[in-house]
Protein backbone atom coordinates (compact mmCIF):
# COMPACT_ATOMS: atom_id res chain seq x y z
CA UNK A 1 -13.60 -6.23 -0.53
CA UNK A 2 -12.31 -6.11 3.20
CA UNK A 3 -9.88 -8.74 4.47
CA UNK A 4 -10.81 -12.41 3.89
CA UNK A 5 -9.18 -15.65 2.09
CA UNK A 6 -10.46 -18.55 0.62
CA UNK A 7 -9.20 -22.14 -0.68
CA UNK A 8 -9.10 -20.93 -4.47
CA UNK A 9 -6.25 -19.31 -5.78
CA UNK A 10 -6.94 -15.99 -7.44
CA UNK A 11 -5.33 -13.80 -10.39
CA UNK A 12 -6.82 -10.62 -11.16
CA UNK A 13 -6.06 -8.48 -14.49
CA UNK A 14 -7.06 -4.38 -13.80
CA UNK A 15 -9.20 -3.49 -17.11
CA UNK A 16 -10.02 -0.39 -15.18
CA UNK A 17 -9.40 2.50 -12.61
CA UNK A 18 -7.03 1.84 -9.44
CA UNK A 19 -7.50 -0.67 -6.40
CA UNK A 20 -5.28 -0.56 -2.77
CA UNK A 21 -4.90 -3.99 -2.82
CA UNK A 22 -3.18 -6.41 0.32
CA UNK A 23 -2.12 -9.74 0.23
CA UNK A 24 -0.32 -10.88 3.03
CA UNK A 25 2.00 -8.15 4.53
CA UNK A 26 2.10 -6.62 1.48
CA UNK A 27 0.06 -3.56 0.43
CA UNK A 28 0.28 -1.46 -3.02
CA UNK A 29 -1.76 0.73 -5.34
CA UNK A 30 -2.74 -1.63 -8.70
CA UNK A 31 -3.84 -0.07 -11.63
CA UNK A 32 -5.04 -0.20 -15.21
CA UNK A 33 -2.99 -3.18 -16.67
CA UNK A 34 -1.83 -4.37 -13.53
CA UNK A 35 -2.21 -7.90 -12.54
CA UNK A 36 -2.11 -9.91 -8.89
CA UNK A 37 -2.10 -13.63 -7.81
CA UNK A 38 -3.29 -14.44 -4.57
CA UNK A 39 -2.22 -18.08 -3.46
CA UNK A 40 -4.72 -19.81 -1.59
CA UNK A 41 -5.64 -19.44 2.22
CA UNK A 42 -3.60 -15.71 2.28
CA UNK A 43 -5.75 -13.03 3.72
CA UNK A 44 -6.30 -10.33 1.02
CA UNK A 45 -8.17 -7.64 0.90
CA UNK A 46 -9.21 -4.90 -2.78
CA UNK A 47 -10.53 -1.37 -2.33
CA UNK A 48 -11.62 0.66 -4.85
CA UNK A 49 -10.11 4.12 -5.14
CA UNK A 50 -11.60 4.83 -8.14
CA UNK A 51 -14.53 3.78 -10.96
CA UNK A 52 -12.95 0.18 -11.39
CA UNK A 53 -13.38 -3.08 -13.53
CA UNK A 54 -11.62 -6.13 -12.72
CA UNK A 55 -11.52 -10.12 -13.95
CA UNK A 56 -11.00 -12.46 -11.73
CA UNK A 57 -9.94 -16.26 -12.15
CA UNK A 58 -10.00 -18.72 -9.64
CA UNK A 59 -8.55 -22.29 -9.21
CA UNK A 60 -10.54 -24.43 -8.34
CA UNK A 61 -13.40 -22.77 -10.13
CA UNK A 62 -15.92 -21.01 -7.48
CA UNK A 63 -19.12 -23.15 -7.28
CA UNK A 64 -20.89 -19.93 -6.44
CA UNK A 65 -20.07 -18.36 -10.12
CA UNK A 66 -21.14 -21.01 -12.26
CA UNK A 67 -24.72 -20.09 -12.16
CA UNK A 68 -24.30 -16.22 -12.34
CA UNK A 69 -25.26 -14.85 -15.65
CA UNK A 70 -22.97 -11.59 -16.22
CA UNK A 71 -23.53 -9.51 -19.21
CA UNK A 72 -20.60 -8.63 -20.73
CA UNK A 73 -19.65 -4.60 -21.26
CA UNK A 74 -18.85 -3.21 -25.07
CA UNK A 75 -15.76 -1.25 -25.06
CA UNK A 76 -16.32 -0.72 -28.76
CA UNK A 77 -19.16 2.03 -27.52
């Protein structure tokens, strides 16, 4: 994702893989486990350096996600 922000505030949990992720000034290598907040209106930006699976919360909920149907993965497979 390159740089952007947004009015939500956002807190990611790494199920997966490795991200370089930037918020702010500050830039670090996130992996499996990891987790980030990202206050609102602070540009950020997530690349993937790896196969990668995120979730991703966001206050206020985004209006855009509500509809989306996501099917969920098994990790008992």
């Amino acid at each position: 994702m390159p740089l952007h922000k947004h009015h939500h505030e956002q807190a990611s949990y790494i199920v997966e893989g490795r991200y370089r992720v930037k918020i702010g000034e500050t830039e670090r290598v996130m992996e499996e486990g990891d987790c980030y907040f990202v206050p609102a209106n602070v540009e950020h930006s997530q690349v993937a350096l790896e196969r990668t699976m995120s979730i991703d919360a966001f206050s206020p909920p985004r209006e855009e996600y509500k509809s989306k149907q996501i099917q969920p993965k098994s990790f008992l497979s």
